[in-house]
N, C-alpha and C. Protein backbone atom coordinates (compact mmCIF):
# COMPACT_ATOMS: atom_id res chain seq x y z
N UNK A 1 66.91 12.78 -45.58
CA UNK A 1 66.04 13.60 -44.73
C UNK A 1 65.43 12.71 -43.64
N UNK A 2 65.41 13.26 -42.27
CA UNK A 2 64.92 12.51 -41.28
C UNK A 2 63.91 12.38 -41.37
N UNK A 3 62.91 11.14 -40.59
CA UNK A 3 61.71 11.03 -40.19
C UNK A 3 60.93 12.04 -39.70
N UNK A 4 61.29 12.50 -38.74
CA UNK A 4 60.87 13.94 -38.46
C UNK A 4 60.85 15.26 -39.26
N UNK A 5 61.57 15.51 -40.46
CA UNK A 5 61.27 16.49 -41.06
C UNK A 5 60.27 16.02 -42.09
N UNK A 6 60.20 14.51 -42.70
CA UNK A 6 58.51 14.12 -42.92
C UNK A 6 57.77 14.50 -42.47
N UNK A 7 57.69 14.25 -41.77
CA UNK A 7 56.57 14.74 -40.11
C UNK A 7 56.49 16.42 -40.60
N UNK A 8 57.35 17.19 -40.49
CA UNK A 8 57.32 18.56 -40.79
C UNK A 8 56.49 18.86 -41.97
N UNK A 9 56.23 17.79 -42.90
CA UNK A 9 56.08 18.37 -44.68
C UNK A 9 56.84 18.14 -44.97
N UNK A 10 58.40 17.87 -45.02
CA UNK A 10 59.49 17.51 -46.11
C UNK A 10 60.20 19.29 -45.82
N UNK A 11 59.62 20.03 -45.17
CA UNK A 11 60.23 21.22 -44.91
C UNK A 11 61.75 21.69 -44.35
N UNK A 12 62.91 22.30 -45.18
CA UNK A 12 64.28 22.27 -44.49
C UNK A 12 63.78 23.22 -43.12
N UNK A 13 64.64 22.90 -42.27
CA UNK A 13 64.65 23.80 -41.08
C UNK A 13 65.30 25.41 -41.33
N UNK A 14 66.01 25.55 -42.86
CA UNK A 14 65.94 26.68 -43.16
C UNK A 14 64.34 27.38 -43.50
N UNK A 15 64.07 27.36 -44.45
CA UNK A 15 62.77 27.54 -44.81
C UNK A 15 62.02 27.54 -43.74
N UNK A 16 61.75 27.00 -42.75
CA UNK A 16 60.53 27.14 -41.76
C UNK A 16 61.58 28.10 -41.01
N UNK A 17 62.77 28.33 -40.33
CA UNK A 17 63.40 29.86 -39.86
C UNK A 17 63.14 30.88 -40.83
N UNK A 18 63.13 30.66 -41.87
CA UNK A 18 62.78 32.23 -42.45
C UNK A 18 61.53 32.58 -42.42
N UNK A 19 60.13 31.67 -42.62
CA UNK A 19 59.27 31.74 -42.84
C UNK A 19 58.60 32.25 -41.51
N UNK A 20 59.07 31.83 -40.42
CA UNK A 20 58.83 32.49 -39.03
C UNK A 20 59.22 33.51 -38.74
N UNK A 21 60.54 34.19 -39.05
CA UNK A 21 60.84 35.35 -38.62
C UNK A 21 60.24 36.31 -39.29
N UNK A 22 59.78 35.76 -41.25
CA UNK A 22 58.95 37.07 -41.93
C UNK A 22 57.40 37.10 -40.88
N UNK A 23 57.17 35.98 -40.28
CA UNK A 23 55.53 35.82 -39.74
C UNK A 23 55.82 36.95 -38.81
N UNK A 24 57.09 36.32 -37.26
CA UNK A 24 56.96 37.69 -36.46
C UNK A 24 57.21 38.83 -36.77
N UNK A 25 57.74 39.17 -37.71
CA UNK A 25 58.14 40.73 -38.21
C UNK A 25 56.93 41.33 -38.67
N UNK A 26 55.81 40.36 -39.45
CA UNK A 26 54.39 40.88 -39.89
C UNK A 26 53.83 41.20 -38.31
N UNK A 27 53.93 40.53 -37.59
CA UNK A 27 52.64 40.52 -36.39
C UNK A 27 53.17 41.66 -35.62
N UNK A 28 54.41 41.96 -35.57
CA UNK A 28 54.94 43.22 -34.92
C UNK A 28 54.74 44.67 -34.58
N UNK A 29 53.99 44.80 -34.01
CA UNK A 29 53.06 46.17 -34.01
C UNK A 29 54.28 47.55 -34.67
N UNK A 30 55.18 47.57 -33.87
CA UNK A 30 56.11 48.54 -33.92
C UNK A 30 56.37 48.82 -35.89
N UNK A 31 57.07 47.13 -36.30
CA UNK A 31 57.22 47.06 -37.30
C UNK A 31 56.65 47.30 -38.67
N UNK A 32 54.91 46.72 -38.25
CA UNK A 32 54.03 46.54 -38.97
C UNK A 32 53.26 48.35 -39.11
N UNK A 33 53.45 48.82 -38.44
CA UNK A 33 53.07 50.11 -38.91
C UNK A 33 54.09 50.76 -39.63
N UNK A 34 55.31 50.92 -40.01
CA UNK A 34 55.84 51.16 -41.03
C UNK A 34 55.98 50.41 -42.37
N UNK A 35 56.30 49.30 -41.98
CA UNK A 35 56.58 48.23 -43.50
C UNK A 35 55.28 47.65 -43.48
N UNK A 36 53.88 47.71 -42.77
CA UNK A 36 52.75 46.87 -43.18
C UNK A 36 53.45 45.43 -43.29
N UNK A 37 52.73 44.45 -44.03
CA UNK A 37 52.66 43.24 -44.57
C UNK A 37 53.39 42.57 -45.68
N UNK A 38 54.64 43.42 -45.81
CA UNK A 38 55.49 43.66 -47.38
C UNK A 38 56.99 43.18 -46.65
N UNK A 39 56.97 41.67 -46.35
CA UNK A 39 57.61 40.75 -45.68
C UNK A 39 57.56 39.95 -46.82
N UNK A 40 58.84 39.27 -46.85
CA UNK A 40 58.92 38.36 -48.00
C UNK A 40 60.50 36.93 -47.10
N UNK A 41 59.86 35.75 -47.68
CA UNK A 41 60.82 34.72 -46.85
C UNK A 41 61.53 34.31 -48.26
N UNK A 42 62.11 35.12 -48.82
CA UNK A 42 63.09 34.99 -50.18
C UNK A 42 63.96 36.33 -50.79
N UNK A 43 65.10 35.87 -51.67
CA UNK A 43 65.69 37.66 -51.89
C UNK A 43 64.79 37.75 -53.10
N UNK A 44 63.99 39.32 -52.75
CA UNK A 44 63.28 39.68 -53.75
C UNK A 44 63.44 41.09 -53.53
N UNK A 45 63.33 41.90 -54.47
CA UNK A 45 63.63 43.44 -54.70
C UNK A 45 62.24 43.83 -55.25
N UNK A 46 61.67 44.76 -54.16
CA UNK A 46 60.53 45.46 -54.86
C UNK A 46 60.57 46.73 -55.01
N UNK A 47 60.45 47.16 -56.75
CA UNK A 47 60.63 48.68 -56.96
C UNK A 47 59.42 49.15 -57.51
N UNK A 48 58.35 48.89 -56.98
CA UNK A 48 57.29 49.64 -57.41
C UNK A 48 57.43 50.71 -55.62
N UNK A 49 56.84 52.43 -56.66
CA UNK A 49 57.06 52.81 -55.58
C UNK A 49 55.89 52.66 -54.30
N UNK A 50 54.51 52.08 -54.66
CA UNK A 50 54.07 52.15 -53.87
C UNK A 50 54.13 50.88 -52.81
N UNK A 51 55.00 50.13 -53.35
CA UNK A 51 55.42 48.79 -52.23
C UNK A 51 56.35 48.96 -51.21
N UNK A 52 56.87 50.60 -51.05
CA UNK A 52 57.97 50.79 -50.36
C UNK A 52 57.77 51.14 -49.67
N UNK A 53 58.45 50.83 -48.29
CA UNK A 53 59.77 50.20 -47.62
C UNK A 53 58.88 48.64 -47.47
N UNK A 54 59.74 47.76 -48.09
CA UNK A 54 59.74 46.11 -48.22
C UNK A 54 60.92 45.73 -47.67
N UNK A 55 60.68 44.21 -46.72
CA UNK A 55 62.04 43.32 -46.68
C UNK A 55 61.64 42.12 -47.12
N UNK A 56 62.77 41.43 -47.13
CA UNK A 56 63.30 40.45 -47.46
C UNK A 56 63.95 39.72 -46.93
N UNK A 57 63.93 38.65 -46.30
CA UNK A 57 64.56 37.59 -45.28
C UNK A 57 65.29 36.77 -46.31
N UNK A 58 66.09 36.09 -46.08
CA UNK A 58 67.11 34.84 -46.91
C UNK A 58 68.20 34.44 -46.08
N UNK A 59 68.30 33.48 -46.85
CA UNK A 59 69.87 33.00 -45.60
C UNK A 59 71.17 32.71 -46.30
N UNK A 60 72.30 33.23 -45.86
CA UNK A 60 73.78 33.63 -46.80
C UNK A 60 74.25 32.24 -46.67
N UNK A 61 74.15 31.47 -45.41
CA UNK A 61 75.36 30.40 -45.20
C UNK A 61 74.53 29.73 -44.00
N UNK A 62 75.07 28.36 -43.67
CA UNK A 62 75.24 27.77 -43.05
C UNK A 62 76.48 26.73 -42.53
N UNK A 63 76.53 26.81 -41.38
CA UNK A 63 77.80 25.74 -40.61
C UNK A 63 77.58 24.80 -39.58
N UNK A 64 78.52 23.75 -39.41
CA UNK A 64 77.99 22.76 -38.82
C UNK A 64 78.76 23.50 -37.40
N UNK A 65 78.45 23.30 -36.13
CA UNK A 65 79.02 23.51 -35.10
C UNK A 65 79.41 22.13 -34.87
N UNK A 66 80.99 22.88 -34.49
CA UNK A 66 82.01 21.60 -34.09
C UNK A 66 81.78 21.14 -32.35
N UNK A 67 81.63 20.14 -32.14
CA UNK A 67 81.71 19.28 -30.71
C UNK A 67 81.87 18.15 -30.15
N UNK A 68 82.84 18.56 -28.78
CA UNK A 68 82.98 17.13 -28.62
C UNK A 68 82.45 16.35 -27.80
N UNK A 69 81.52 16.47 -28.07
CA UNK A 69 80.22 15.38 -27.40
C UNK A 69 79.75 14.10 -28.16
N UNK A 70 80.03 13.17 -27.61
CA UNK A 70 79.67 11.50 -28.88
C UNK A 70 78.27 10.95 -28.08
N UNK A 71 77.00 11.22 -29.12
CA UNK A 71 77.15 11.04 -30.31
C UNK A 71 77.04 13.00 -30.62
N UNK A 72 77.22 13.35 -31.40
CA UNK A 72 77.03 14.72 -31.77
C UNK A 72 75.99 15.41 -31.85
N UNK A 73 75.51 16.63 -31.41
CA UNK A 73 74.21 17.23 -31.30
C UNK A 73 73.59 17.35 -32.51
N UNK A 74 74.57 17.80 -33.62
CA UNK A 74 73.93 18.23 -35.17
C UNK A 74 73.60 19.73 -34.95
N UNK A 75 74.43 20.21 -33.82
CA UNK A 75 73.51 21.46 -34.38
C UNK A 75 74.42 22.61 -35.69
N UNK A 76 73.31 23.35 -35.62
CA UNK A 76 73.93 24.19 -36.97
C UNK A 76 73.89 25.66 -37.12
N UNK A 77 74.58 26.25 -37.43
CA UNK A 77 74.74 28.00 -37.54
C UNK A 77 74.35 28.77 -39.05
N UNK A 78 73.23 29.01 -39.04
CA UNK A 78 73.07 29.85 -40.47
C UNK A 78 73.26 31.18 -40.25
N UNK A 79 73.70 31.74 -41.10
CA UNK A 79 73.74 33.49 -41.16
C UNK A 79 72.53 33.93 -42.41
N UNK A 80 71.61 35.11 -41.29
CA UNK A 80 70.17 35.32 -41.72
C UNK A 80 70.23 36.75 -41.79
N UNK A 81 70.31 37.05 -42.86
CA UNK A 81 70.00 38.61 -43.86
C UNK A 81 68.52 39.01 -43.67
N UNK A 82 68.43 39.98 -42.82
CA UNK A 82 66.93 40.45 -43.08
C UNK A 82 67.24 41.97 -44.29
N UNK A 83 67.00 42.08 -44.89
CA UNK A 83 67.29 42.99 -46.26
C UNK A 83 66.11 44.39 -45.88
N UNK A 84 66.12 45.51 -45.83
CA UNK A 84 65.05 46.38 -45.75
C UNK A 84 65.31 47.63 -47.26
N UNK A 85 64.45 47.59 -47.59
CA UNK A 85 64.63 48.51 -48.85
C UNK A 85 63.17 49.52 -48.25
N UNK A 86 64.31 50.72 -48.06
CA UNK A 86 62.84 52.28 -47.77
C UNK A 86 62.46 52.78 -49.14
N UNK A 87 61.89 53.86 -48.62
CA UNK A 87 60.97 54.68 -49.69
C UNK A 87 62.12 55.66 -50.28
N UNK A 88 61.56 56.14 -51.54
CA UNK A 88 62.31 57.21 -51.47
C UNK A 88 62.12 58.65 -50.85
N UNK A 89 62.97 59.40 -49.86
CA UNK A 89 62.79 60.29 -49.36
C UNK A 89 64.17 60.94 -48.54
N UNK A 90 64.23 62.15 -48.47
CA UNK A 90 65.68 62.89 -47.82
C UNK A 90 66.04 62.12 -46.63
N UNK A 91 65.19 62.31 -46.14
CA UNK A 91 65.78 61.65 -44.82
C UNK A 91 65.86 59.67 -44.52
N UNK A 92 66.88 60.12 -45.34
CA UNK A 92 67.21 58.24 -45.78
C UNK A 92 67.86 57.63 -44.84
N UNK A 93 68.66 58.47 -44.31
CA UNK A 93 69.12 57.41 -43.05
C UNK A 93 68.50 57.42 -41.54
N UNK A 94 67.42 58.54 -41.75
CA UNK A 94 66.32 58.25 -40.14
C UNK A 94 65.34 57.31 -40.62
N UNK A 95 65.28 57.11 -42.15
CA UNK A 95 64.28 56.37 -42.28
C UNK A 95 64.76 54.74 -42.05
N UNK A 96 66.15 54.41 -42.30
CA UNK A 96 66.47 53.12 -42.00
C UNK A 96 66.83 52.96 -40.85
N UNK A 97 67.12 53.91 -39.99
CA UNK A 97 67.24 53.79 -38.39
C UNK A 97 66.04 53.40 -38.07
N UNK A 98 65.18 54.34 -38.01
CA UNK A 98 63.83 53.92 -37.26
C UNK A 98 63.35 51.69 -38.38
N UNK A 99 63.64 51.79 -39.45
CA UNK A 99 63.25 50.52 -39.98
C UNK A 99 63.95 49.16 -38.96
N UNK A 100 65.61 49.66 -38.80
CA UNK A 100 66.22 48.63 -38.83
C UNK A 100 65.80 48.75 -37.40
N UNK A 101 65.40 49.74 -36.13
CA UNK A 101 65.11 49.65 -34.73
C UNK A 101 64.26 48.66 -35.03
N UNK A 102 62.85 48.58 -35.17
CA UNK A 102 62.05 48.12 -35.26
C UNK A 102 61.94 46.71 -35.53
N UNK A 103 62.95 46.12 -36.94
CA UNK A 103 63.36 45.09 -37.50
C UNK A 103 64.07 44.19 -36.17
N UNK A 104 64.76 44.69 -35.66
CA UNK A 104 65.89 44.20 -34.44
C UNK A 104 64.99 43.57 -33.74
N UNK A 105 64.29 44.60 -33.04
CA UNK A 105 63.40 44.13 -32.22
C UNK A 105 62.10 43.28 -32.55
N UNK A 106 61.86 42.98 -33.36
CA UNK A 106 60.76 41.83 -33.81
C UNK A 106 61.36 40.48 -34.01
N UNK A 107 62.63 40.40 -34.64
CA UNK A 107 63.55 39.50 -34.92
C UNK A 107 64.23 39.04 -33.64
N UNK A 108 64.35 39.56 -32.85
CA UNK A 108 65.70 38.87 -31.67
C UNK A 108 64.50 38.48 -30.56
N UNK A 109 63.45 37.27 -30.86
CA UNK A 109 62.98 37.06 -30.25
C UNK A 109 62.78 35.49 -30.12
N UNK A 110 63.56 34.80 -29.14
CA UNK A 110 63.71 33.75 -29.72
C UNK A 110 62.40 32.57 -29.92
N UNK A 111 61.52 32.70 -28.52
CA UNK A 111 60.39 31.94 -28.25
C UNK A 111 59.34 32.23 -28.93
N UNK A 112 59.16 33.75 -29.41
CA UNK A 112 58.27 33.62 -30.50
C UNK A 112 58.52 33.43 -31.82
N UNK A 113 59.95 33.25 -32.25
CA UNK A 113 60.07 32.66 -33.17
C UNK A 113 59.50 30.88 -33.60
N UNK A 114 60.37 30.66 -32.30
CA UNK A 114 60.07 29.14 -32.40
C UNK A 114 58.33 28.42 -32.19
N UNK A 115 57.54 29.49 -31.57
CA UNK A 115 56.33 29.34 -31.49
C UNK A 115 55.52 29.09 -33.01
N UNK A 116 56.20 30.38 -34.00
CA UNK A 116 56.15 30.67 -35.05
C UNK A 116 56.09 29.31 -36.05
N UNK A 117 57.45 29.20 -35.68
CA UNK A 117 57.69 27.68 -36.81
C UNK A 117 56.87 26.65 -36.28
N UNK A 118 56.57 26.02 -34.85
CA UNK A 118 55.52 25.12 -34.46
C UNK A 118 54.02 25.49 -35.59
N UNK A 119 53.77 26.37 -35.03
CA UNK A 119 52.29 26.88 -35.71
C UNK A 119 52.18 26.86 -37.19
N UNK A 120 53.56 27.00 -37.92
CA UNK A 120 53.18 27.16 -39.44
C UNK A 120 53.27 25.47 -39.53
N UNK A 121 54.47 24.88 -39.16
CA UNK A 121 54.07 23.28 -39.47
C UNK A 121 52.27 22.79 -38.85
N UNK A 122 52.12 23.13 -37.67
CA UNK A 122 50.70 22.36 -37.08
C UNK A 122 50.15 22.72 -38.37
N UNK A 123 49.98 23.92 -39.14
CA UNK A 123 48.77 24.60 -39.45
C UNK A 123 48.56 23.70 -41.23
N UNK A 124 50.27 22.85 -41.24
CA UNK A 124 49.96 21.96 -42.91
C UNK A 124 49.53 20.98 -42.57
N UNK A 125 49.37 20.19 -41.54
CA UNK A 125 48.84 19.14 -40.82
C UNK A 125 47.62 18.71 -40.62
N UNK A 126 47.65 17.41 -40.78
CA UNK A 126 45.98 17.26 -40.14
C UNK A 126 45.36 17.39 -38.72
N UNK A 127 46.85 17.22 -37.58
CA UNK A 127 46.49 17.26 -36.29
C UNK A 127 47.83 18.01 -36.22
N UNK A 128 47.92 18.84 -34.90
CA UNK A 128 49.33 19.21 -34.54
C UNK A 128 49.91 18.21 -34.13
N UNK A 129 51.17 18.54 -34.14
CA UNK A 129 52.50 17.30 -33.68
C UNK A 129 52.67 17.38 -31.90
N UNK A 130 52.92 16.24 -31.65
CA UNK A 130 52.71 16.10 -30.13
C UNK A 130 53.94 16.81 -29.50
N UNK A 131 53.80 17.67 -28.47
CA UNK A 131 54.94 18.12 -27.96
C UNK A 131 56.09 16.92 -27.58
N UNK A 132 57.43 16.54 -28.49
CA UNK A 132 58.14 15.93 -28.07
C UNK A 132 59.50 16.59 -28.10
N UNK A 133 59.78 17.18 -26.79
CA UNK A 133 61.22 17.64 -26.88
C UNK A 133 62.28 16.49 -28.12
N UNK A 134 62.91 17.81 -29.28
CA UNK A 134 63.56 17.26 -29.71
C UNK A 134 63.31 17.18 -31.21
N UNK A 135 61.96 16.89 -30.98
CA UNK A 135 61.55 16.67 -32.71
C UNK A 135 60.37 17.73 -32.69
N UNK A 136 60.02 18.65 -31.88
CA UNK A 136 59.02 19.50 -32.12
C UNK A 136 59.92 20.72 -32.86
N UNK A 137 58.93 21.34 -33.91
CA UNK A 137 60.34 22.57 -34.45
C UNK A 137 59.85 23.70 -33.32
N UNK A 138 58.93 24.26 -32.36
CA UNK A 138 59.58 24.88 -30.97
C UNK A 138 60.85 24.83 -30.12
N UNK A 139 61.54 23.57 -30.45
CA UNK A 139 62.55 23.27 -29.72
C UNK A 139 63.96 23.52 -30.72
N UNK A 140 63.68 23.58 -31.91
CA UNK A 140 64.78 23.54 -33.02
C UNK A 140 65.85 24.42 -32.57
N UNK A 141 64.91 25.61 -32.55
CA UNK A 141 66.07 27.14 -32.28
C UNK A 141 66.83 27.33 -31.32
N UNK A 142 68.28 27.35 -30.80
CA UNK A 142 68.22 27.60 -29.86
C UNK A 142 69.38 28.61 -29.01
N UNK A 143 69.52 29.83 -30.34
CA UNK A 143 70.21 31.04 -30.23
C UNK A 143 69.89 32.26 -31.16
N UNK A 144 69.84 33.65 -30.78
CA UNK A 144 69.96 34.52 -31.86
C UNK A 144 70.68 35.52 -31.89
N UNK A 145 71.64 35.79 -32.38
CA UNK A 145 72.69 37.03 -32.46
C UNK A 145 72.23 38.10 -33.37
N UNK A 146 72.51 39.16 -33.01
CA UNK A 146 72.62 40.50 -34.09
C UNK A 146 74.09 40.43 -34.48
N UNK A 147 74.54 40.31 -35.60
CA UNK A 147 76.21 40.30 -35.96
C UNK A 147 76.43 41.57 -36.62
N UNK A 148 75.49 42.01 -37.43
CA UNK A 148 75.77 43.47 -37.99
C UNK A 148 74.77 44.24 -38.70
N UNK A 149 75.32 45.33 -39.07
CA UNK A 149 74.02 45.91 -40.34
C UNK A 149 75.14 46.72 -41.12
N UNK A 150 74.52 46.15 -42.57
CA UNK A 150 75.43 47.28 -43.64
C UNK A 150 74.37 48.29 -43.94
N UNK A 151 74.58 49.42 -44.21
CA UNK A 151 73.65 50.63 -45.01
C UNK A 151 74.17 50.68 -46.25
N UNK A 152 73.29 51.10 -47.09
CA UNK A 152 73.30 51.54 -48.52
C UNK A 152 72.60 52.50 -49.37
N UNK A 153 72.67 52.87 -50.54
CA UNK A 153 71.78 53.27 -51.28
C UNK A 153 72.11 52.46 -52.58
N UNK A 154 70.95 52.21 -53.25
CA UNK A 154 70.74 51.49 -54.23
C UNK A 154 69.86 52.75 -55.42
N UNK A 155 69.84 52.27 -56.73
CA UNK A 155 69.70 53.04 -57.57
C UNK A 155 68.24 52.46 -58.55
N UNK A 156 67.74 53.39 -59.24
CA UNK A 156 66.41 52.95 -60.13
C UNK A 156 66.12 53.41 -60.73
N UNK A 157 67.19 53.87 -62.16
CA UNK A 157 67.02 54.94 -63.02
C UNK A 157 67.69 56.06 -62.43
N UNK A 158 66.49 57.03 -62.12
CA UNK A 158 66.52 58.72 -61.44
C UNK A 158 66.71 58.42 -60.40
N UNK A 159 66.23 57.52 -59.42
CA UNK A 159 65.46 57.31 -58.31
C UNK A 159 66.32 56.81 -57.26
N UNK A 160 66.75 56.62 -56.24
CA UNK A 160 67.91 56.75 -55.21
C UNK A 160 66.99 56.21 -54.17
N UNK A 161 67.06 55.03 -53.71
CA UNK A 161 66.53 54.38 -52.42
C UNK A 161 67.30 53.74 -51.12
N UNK A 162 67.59 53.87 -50.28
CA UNK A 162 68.18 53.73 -49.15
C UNK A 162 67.66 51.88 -48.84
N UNK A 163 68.76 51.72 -48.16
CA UNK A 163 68.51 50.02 -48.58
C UNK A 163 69.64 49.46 -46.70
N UNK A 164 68.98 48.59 -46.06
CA UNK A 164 69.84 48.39 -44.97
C UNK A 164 69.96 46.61 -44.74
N UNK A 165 71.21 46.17 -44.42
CA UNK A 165 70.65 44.65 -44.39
C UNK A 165 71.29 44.33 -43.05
N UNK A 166 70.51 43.70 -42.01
CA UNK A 166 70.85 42.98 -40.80
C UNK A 166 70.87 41.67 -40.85
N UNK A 167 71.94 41.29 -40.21
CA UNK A 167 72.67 40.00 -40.44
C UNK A 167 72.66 39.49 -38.92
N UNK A 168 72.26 38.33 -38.88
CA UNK A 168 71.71 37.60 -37.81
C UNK A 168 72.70 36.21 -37.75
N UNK A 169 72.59 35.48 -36.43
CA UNK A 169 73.93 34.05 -36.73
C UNK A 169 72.57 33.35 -35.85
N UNK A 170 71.76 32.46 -36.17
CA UNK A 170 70.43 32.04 -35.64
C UNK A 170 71.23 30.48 -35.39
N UNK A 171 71.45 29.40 -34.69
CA UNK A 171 71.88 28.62 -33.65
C UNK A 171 71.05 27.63 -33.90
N UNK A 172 70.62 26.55 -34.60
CA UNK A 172 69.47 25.32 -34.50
C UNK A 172 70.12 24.02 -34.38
N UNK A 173 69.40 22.91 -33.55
CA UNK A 173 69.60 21.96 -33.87
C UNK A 173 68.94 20.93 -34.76
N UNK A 174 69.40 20.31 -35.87
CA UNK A 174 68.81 19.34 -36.72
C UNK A 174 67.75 18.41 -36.09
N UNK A 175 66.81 18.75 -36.40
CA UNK A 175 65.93 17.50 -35.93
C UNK A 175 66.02 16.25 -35.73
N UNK A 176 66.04 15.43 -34.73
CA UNK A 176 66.26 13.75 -34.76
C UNK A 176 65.18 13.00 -34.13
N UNK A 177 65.48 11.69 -34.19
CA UNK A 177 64.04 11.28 -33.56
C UNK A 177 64.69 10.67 -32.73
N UNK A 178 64.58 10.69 -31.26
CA UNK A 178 65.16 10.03 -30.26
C UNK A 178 65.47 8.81 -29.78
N UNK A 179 65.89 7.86 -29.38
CA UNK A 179 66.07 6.31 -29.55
C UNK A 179 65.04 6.19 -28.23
N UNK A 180 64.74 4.99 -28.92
CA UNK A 180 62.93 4.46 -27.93
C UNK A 180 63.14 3.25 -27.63
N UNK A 181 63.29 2.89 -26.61
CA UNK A 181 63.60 1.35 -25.81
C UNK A 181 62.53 0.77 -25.06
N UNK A 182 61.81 -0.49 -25.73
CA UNK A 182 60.60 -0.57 -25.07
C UNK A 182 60.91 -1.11 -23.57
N UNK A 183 59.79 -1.11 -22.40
CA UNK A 183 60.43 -1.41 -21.12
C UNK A 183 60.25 -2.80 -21.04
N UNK A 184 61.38 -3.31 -19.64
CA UNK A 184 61.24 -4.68 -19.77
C UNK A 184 61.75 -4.28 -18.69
N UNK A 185 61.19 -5.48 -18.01
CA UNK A 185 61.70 -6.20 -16.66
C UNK A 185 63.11 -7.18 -16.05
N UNK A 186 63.23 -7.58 -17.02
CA UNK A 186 64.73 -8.31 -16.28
C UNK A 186 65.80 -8.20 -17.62
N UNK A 187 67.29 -8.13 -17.18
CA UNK A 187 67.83 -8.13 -18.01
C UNK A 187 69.49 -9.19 -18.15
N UNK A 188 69.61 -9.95 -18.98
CA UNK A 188 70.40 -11.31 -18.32
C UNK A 188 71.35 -11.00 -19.68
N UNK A 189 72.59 -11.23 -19.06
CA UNK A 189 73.63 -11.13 -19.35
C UNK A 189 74.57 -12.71 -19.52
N UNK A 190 74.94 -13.39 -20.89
CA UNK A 190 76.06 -14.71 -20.25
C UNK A 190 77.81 -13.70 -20.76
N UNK A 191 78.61 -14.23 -19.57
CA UNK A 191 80.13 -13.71 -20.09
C UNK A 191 80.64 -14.92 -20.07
N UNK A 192 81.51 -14.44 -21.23
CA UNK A 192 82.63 -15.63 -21.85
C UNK A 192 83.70 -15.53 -21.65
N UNK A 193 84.33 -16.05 -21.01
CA UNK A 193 85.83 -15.09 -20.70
C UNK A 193 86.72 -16.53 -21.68
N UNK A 194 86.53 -17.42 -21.88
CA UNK A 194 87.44 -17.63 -23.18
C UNK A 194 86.19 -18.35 -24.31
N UNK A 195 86.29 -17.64 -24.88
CA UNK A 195 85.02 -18.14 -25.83
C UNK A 195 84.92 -18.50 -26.82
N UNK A 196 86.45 -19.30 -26.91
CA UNK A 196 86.53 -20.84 -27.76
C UNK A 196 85.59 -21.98 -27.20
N UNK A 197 85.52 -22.24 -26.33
CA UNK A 197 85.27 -23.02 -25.69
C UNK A 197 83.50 -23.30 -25.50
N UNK A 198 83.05 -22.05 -25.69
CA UNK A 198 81.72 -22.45 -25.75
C UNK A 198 80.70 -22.38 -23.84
N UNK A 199 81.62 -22.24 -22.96
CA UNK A 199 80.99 -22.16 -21.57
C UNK A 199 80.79 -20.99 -20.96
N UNK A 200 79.33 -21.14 -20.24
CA UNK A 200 79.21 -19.59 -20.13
C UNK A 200 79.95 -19.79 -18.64
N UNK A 201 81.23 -18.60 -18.36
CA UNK A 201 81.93 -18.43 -17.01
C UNK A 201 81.45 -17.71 -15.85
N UNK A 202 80.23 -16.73 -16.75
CA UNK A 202 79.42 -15.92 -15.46
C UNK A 202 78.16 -15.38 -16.22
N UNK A 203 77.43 -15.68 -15.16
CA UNK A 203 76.14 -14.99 -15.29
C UNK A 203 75.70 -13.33 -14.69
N UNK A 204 75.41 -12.82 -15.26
CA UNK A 204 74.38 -11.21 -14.55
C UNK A 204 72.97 -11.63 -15.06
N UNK A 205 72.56 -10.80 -14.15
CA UNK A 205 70.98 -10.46 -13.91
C UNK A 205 70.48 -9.77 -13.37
N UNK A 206 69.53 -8.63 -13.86
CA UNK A 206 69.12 -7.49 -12.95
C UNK A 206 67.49 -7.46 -13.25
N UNK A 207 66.96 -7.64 -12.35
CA UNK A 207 65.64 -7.52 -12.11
C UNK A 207 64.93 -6.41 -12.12
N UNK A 208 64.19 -5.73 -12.90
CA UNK A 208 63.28 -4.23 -12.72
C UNK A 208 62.05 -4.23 -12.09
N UNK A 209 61.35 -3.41 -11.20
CA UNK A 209 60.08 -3.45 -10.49
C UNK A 209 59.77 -3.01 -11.10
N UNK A 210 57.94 -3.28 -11.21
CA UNK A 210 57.27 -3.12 -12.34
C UNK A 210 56.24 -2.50 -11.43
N UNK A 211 56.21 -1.23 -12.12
CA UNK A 211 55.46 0.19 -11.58
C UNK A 211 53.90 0.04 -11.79
């Protein structure tokens, strides 16, 4: 684990993506008046009936994105299940339309996501983390797709509940800590062009102005 995800708490960059997208889906006006506060950043199934319509965020997979850039970005592709389980009631599939509208739109947001994950790390901290492109988790995210939605009904005894899951392909790069070169002023070079011999054959030297 990098230095920087120390810095985080020891937190995977999964876990702080899920934990942000259940945050914006709570703060979501649209959202939050149907599902309230019954956001969960794990697969959990709630069948009490008065907890219903609940989701559930989790993540199916992750992949490394291939590139040919040296040294390599690290970045990475998880596929992110937001799970919605409704109430029971006839109109089961306006009820997961209007859920999953709502869901879409709280979720496919990328800057307040990433705002999201900044704020939950500052908030385990003793001070917030200094804005440093790169190692700030604001900067982690840096795609979000809608890839699909399955519908369902799921069962509970007697009881018949309509159940929808949206599947997301969310784009991050691994946190690193950037290479830090302290400054200096001149920089001297000896070349050896046969260097058995032990003689230096040429000199460089480049001088830096000092600001």
């Amino acid at each position: 684990m990098s230095d920087v995800l120390f810095a985080w708490g020891g937190v995977h960059p999964r876990t702080l993506i899920r934990r942000a997208v259940c945050q914006v889906m709570r703060e979501h006006d649209g959202l939050a008046a149907l599902i309230g506060a019954r956001i969960w950043p794990n697969r959990m199934e709630h069948w009490f009936r008065g907890e219903l319509p609940a989701a559930g965020v989790y993540t199916v997979s992750e992949q490394r994105v291939e590139s040919d850039t040296r040294p390599e970005p690290q970045e990475r592709v998880i596929s992110l299940a937001v799970e919605l389980l409704g109430g029971e009631l006839e109109a089961v599939d306006d009820t997961l339309d209007a859920l999953c509208l709502q869901a879409e739109r709280a979720v496919l947001r990328l800057d307040a996501i990433g705002r999201a994950m900044g704020a939950i790390v500052d908030a385990s901290l003793p001070e917030p983390l200094p804005l440093v492109r790169g190692t700030h988790p604001a900067d982690t995210l840096l795609s979000i797709t809608h890839t699909g939605t399955e519908l369902g009904i799921v069962t509970d005894g007697a009881r018949e509940y309509g159940v929808a899951t949206l599947n997301f392909d969310l784009e991050y790069q691994w946190p690193t800590v950037p290479p830090e070169l302290a400054d200096f002023l001149l920089a001297h070079t000896d070349w050896y062009v046969h260097p058995g011999d032990d003689r230096v054959d040429m000199i460089s030297q480049v001088n830096f102005d000092q600001e």
